[in-house]
C-alpha atoms as a PDB file:
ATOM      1  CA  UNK A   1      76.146 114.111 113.337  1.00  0.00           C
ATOM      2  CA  UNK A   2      80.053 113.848 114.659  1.00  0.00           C
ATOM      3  CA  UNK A   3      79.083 113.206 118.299  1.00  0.00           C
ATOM      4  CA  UNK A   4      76.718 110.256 116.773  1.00  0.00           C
ATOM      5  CA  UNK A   5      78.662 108.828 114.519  1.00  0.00           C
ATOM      6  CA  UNK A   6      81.320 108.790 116.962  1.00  0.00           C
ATOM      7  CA  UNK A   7      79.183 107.399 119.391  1.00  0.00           C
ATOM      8  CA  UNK A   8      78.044 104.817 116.839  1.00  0.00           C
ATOM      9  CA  UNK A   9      81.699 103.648 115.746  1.00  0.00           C
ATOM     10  CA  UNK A  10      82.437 103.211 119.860  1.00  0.00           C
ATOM     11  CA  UNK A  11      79.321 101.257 120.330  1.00  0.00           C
ATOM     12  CA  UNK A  12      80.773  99.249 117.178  1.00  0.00           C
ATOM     13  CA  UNK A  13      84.165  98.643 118.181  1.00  0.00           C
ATOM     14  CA  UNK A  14      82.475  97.437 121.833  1.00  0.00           C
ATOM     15  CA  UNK A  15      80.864  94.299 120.126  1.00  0.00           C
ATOM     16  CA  UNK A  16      83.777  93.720 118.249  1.00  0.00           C
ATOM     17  CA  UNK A  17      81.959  94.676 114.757  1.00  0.00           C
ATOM     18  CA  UNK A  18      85.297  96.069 113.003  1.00  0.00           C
ATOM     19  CA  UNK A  19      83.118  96.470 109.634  1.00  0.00           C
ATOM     20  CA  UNK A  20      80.432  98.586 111.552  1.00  0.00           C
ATOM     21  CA  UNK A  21      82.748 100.768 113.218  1.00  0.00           C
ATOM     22  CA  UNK A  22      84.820 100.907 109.737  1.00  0.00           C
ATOM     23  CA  UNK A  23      81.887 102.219 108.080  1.00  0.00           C
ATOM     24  CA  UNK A  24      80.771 104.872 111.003  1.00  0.00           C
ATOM     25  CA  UNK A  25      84.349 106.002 110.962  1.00  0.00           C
ATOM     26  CA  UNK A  26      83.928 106.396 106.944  1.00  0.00           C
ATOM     27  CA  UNK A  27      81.301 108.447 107.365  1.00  0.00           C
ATOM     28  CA  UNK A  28      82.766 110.690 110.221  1.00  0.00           C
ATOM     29  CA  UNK A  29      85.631 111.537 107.921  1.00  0.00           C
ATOM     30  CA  UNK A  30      83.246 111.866 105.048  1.00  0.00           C
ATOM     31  CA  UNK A  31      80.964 114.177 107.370  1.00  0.00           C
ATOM     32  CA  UNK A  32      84.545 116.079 108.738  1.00  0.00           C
ATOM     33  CA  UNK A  33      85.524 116.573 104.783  1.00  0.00           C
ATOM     34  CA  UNK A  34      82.391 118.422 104.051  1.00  0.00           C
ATOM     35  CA  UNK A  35      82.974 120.837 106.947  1.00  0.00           C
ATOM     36  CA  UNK A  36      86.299 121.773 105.976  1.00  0.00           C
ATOM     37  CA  UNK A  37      87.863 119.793 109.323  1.00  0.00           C
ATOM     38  CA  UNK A  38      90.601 118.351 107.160  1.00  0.00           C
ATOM     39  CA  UNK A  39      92.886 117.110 109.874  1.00  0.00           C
ATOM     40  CA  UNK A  40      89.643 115.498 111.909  1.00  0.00           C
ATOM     41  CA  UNK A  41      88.650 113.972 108.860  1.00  0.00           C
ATOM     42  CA  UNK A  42      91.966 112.512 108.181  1.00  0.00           C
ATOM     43  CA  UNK A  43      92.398 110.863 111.824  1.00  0.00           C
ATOM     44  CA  UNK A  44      88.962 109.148 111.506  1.00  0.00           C
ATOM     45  CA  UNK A  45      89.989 107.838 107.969  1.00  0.00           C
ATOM     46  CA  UNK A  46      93.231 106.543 108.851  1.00  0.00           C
ATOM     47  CA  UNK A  47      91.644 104.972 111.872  1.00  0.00           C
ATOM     48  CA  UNK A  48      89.017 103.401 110.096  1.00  0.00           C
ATOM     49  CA  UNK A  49      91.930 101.908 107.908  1.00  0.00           C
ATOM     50  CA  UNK A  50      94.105 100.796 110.608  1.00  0.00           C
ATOM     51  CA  UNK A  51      91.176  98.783 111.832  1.00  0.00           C
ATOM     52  CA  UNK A  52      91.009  97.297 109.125  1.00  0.00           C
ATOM     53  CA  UNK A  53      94.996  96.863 108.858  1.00  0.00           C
ATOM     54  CA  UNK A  54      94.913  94.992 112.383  1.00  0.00           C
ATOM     55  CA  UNK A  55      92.190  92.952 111.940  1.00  0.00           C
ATOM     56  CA  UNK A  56      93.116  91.563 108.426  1.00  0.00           C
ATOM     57  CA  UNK A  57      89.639  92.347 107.468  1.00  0.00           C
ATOM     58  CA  UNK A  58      89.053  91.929 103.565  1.00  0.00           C
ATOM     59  CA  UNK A  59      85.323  93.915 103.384  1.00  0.00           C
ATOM     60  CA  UNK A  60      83.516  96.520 101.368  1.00  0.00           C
ATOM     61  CA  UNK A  61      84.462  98.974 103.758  1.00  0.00           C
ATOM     62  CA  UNK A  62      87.981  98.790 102.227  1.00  0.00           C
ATOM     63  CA  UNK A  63      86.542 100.247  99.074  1.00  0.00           C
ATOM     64  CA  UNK A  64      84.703 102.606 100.844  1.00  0.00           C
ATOM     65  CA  UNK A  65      87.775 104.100 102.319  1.00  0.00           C
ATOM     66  CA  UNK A  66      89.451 104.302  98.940  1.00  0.00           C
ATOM     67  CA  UNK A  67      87.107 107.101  98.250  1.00  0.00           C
ATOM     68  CA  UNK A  68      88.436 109.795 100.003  1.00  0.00           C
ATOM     69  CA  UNK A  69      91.627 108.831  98.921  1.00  0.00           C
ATOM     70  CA  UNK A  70      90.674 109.439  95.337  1.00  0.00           C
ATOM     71  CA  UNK A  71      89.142 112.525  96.263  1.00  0.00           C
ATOM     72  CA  UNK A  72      92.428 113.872  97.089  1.00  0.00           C
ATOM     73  CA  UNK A  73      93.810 112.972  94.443  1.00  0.00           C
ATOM     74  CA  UNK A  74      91.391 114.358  92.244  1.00  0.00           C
ATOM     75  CA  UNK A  75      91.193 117.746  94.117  1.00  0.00           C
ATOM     76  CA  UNK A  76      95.299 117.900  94.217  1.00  0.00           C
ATOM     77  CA  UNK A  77      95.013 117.904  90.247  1.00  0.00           C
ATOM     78  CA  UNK A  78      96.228 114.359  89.761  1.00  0.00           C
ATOM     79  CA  UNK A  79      93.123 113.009  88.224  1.00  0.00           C
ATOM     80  CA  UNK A  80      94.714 110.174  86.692  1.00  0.00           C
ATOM     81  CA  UNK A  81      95.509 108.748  89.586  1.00  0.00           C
ATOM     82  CA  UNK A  82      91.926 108.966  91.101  1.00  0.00           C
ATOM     83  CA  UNK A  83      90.505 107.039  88.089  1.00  0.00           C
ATOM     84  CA  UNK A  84      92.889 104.187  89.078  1.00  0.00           C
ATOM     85  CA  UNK A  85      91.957 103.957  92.459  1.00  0.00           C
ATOM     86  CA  UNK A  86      87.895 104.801  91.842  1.00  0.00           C
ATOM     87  CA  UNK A  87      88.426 101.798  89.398  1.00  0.00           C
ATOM     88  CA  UNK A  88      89.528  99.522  92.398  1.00  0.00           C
ATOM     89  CA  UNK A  89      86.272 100.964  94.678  1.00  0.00           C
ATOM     90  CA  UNK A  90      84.041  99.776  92.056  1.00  0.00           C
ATOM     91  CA  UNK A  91      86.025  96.191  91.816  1.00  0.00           C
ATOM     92  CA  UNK A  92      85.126  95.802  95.374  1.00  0.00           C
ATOM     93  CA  UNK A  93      81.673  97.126  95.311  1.00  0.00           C
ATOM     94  CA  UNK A  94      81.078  94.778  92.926  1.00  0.00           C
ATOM     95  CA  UNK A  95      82.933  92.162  94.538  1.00  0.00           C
ATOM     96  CA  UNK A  96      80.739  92.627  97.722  1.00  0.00           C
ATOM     97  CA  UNK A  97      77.494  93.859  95.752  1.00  0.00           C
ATOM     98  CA  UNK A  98      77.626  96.975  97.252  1.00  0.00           C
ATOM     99  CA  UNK A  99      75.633  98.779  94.915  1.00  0.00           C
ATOM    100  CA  UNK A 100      75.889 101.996  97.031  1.00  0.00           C
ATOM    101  CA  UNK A 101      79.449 101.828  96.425  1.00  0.00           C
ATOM    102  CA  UNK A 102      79.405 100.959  92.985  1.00  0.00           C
ATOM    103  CA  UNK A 103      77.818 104.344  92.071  1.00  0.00           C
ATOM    104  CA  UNK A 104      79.733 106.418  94.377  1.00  0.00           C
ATOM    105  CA  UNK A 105      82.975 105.452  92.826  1.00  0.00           C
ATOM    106  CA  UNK A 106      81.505 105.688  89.133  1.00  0.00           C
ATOM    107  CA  UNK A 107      80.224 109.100  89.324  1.00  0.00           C
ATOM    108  CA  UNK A 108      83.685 109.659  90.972  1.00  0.00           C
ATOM    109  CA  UNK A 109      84.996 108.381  88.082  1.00  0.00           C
ATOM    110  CA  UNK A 110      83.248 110.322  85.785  1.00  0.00           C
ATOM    111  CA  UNK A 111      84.150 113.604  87.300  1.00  0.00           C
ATOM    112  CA  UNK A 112      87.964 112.056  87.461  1.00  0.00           C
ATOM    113  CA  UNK A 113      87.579 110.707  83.735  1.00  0.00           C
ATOM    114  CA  UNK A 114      85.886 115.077  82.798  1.00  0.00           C
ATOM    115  CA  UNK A 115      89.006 116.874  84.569  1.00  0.00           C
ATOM    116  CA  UNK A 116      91.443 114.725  82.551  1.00  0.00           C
ATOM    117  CA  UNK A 117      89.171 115.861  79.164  1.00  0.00           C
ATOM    118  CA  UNK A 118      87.582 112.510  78.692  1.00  0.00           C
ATOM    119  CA  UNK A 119      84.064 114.438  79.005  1.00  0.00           C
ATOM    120  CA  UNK A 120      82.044 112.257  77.213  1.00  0.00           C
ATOM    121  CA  UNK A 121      83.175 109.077  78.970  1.00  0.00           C
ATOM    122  CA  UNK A 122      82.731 110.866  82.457  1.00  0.00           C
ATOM    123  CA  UNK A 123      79.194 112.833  81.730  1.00  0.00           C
ATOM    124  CA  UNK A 124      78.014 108.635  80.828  1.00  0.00           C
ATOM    125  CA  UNK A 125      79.138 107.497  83.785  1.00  0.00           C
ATOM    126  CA  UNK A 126      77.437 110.255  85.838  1.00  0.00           C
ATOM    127  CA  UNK A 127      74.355 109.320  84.148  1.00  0.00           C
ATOM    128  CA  UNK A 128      74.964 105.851  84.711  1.00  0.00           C
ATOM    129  CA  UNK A 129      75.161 107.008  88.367  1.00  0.00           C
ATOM    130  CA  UNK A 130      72.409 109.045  88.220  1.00  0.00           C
ATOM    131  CA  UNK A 131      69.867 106.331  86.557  1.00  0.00           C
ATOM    132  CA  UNK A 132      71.556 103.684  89.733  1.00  0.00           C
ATOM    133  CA  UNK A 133      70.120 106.993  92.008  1.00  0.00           C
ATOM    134  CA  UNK A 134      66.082 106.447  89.645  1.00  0.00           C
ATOM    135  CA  UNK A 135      66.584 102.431  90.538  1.00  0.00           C
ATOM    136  CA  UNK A 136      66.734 102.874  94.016  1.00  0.00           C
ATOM    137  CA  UNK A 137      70.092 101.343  94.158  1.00  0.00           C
ATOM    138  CA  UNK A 138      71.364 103.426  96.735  1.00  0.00           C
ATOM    139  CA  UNK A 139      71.479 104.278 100.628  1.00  0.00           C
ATOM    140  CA  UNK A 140      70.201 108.000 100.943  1.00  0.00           C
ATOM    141  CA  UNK A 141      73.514 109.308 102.411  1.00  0.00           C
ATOM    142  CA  UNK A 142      75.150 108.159  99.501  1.00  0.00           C
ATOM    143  CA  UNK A 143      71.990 109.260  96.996  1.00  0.00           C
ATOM    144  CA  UNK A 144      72.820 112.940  98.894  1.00  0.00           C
ATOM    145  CA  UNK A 145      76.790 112.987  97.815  1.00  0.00           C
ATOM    146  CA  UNK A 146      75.751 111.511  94.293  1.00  0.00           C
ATOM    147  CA  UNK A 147      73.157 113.985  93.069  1.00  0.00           C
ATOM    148  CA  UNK A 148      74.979 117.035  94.808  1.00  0.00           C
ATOM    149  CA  UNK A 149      78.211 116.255  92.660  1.00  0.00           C
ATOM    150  CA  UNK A 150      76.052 115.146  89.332  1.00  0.00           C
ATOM    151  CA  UNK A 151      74.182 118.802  89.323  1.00  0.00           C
ATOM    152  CA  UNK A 152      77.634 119.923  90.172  1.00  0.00           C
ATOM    153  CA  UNK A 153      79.419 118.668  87.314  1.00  0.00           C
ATOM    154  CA  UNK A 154      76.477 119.739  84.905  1.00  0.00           C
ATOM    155  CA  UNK A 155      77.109 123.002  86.290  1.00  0.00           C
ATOM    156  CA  UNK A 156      80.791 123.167  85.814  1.00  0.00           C
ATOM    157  CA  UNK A 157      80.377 121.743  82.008  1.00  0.00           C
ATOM    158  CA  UNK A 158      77.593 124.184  81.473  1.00  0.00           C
ATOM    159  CA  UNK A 159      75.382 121.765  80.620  1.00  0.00           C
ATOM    160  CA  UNK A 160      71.876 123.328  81.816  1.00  0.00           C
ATOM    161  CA  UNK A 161      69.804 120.825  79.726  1.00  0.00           C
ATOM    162  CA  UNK A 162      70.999 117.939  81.905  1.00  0.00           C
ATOM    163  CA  UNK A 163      71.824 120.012  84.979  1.00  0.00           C
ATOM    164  CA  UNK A 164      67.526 120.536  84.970  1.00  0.00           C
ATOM    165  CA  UNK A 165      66.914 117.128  84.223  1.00  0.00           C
ATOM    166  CA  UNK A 166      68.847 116.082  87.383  1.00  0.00           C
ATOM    167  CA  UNK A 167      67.433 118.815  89.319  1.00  0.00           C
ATOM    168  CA  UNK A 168      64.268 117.451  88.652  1.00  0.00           C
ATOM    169  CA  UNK A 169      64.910 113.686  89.438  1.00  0.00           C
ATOM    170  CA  UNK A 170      66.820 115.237  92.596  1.00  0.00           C
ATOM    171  CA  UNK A 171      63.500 116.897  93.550  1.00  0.00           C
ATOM    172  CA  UNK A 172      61.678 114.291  93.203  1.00  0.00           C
ATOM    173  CA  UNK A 173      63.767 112.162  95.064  1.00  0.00           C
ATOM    174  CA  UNK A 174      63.949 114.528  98.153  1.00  0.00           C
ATOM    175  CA  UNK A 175      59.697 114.396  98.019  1.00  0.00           C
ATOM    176  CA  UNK A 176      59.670 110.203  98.486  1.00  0.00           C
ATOM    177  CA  UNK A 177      61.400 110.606 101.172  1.00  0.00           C
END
């Protein structure tokens, strides 16, 4: 997946599609993050950012990029400052009707919004997510990220009644496809 999305992002950059290569950098970083390659990750995130930086590009991708930022934030214990910026992902989502990105940053949000105590807030916006994931709303690699980190949270919270129910939308998901 590296070697393609880094092929990808080149291929991008060689037709002058900043947004493209943006995006294919996202997901490289994204890809790098879930491997534990935290300093590879990093240099394809800031790169998709300085793209963005030098080309004065005002996109979706910019919101896109905010999500790994939050993620650190969240996972250095300073949820509060995830929710803000999840809350300005979902601003530009919206902005650009990115529906993809919309969810990604709201179930973000709702596991920001559960590690500050706000559970009930953040389980409703994972199930807001989650009913965005039964609507079809969303790009499979994103669908992936969101129902891995819903059954996640349900797990965490002990919540086996809605962890199943999840499971079982997740299954059926994965058998449409």
């Amino acid at each position: 997946t590296v070697e393609a999305l880094a092929r990808v992002h080149q291929e991008y950059l060689e037709r002058g599609a900043i947004e493209g290569a943006v995006r294919a950098a996202f997901w490289l970083g994204m890809s790098l993050l879930g491997k534990g390659e935290h300093p590879r990750a990093g240099g394809w995130l800031m790169r998709g950012q300085r793209l963005l930086e030098e080309n004065k590009r005002e996109c979706v991708e910019q919101g896109y990029l905010l999500f790994p930022v939050a993620l650190r934030s969240l996972l250095g214990g300073n949820p509060s400052s995830a929710v803000g910026i999840l809350h300005e992902a979902v601003a530009i989502g919206s902005r650009f009707g990115d529906r993809s990105l919309v969810t990604l940053a709201r179930q973000g949000l709702g596991r920001a919004l559960i590690h500050m105590g706000d559970t009930a807030t953040g389980v409703a916006l994972l199930d807001e997510a989650m009913a965005s994931m039964e609507a079809g709303d969303v790009s499979p690699l994103i669908a992936g990220n969101v129902y891995c980190s819903v059954i996640e949270a349900c797990s965490e919270l002990y919540d086996i009644r809605r962890a199943q129910e999840w499971t079982g939308s997740l299954s059926r998901w994965c058998e449409a496809q």
